[in-house]
C-alpha atoms as a PDB file:
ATOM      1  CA  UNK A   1       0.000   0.000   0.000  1.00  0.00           C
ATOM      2  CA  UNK A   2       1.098   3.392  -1.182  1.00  0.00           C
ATOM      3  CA  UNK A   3       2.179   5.981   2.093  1.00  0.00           C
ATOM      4  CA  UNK A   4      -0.041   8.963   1.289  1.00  0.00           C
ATOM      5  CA  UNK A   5       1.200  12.799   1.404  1.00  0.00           C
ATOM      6  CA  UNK A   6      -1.602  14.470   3.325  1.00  0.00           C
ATOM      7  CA  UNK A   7      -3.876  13.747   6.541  1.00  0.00           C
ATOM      8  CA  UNK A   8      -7.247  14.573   7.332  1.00  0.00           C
ATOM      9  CA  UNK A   9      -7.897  15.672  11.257  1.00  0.00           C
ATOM     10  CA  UNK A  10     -11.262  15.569  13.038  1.00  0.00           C
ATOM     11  CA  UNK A  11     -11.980  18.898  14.226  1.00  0.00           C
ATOM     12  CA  UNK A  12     -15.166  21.616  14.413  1.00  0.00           C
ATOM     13  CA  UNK A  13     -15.187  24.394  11.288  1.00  0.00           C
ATOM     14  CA  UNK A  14     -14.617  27.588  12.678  1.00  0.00           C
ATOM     15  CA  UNK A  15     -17.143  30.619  12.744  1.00  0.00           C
ATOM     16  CA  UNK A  16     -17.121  33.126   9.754  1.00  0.00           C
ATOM     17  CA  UNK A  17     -14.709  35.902  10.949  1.00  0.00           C
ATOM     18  CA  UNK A  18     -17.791  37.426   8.715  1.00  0.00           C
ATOM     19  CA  UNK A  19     -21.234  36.333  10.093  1.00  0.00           C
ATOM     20  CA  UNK A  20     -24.111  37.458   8.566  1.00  0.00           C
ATOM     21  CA  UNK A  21     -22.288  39.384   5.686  1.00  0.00           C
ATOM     22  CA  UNK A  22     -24.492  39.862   2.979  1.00  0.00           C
ATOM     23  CA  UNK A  23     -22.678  40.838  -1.184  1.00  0.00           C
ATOM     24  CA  UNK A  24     -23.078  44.512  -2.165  1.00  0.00           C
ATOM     25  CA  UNK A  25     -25.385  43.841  -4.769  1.00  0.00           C
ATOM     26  CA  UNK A  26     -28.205  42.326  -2.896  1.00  0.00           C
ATOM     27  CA  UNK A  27     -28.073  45.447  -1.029  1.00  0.00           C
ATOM     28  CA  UNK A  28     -28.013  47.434  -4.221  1.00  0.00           C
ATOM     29  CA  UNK A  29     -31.443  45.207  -5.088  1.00  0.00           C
ATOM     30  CA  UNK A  30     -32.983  45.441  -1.826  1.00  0.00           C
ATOM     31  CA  UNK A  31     -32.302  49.431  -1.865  1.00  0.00           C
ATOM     32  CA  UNK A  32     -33.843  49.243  -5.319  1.00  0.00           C
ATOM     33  CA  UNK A  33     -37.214  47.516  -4.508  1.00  0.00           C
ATOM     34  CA  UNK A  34     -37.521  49.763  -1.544  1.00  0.00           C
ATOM     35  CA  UNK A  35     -37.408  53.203  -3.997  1.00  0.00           C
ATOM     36  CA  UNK A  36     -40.597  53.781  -5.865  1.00  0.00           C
ATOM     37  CA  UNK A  37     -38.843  54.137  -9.185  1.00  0.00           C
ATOM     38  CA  UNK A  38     -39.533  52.189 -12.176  1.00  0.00           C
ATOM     39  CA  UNK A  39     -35.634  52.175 -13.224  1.00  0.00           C
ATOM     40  CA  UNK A  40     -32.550  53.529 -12.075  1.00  0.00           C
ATOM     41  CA  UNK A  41     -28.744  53.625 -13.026  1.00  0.00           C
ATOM     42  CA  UNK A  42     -26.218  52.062 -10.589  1.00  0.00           C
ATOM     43  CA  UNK A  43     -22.960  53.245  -9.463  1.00  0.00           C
ATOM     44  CA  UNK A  44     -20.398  51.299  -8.104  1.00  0.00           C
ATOM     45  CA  UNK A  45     -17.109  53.479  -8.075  1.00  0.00           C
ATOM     46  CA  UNK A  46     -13.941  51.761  -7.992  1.00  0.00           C
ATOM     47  CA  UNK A  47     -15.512  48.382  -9.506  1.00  0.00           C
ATOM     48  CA  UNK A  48     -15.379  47.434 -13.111  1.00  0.00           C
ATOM     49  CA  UNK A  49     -18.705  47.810 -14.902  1.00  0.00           C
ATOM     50  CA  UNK A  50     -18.602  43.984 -16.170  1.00  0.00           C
ATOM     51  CA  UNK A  51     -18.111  42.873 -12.683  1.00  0.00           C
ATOM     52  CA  UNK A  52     -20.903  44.970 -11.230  1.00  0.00           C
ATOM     53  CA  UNK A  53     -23.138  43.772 -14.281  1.00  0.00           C
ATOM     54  CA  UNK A  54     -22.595  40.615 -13.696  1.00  0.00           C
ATOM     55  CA  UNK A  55     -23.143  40.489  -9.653  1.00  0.00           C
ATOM     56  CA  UNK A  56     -26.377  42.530 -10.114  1.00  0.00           C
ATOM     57  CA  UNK A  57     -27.905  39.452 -12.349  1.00  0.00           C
ATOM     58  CA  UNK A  58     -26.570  36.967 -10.387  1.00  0.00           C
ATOM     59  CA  UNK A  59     -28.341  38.892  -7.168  1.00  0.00           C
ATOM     60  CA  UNK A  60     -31.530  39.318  -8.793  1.00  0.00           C
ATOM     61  CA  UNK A  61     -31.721  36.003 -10.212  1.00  0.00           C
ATOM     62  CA  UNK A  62     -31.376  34.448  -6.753  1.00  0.00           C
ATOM     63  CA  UNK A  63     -33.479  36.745  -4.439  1.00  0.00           C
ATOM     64  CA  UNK A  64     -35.865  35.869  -7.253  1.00  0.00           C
ATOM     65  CA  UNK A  65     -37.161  39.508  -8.266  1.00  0.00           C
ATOM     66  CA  UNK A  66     -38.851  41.164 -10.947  1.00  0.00           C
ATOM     67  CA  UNK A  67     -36.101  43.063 -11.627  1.00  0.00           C
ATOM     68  CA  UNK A  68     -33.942  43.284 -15.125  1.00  0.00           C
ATOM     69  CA  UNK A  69     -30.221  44.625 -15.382  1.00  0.00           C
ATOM     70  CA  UNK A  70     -29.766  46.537 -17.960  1.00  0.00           C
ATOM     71  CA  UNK A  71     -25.914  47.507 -19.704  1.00  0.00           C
ATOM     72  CA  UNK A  72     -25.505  50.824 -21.907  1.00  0.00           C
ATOM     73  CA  UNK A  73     -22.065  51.522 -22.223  1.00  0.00           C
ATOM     74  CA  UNK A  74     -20.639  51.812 -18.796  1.00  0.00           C
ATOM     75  CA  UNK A  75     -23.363  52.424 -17.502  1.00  0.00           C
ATOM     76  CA  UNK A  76     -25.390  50.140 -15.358  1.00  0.00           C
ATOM     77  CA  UNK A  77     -29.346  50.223 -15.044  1.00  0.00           C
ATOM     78  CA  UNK A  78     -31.884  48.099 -12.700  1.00  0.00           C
ATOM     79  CA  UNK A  79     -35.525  48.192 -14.211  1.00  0.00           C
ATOM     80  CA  UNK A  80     -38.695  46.812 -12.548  1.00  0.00           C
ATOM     81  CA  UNK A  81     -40.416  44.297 -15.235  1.00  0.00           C
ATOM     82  CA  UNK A  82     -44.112  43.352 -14.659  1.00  0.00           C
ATOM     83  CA  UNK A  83     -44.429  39.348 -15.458  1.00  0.00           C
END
């Protein structure tokens, strides 16, 4: 039998040095559906407009909202979308 090159230890997982942290962008949606605005653009400063694009989507596809993100340019919009 082969002498292996790692070991696995029983032990508890620590706690998240982070609890209850929740991404920017879910709190850009939440903020969003709170405002009585049909559409809005988003500004992230110091983030690249692909990455906040794409975090936006991936927040409003899980918290499961009617909400569409929209790209123009560098420019980012939310819109409210009536199924």
């Amino acid at each position: 039998m082969a002498s292996r090159t790692y070991r696995i230890t029983a032990c508890d997982v620590p706690p998240s040095a982070r609890p209850g942290r929740t991404s920017l962008y879910r709190e850009v949606v939440d903020d969003f559906l709170k405002k009585d605005i049909k559409s809005g653009r988003v500004e992230c400063p110091g983030r690249k407009t692909t990455n906040v694009a794409a975090g936006l989507a991936s927040a409003v596809k899980s918290m499961k909202v009617p909400l569409k993100v929209r790209r123009r340019g560098e420019d980012i919009y939310l819109e409210r979308i009536h199924s």
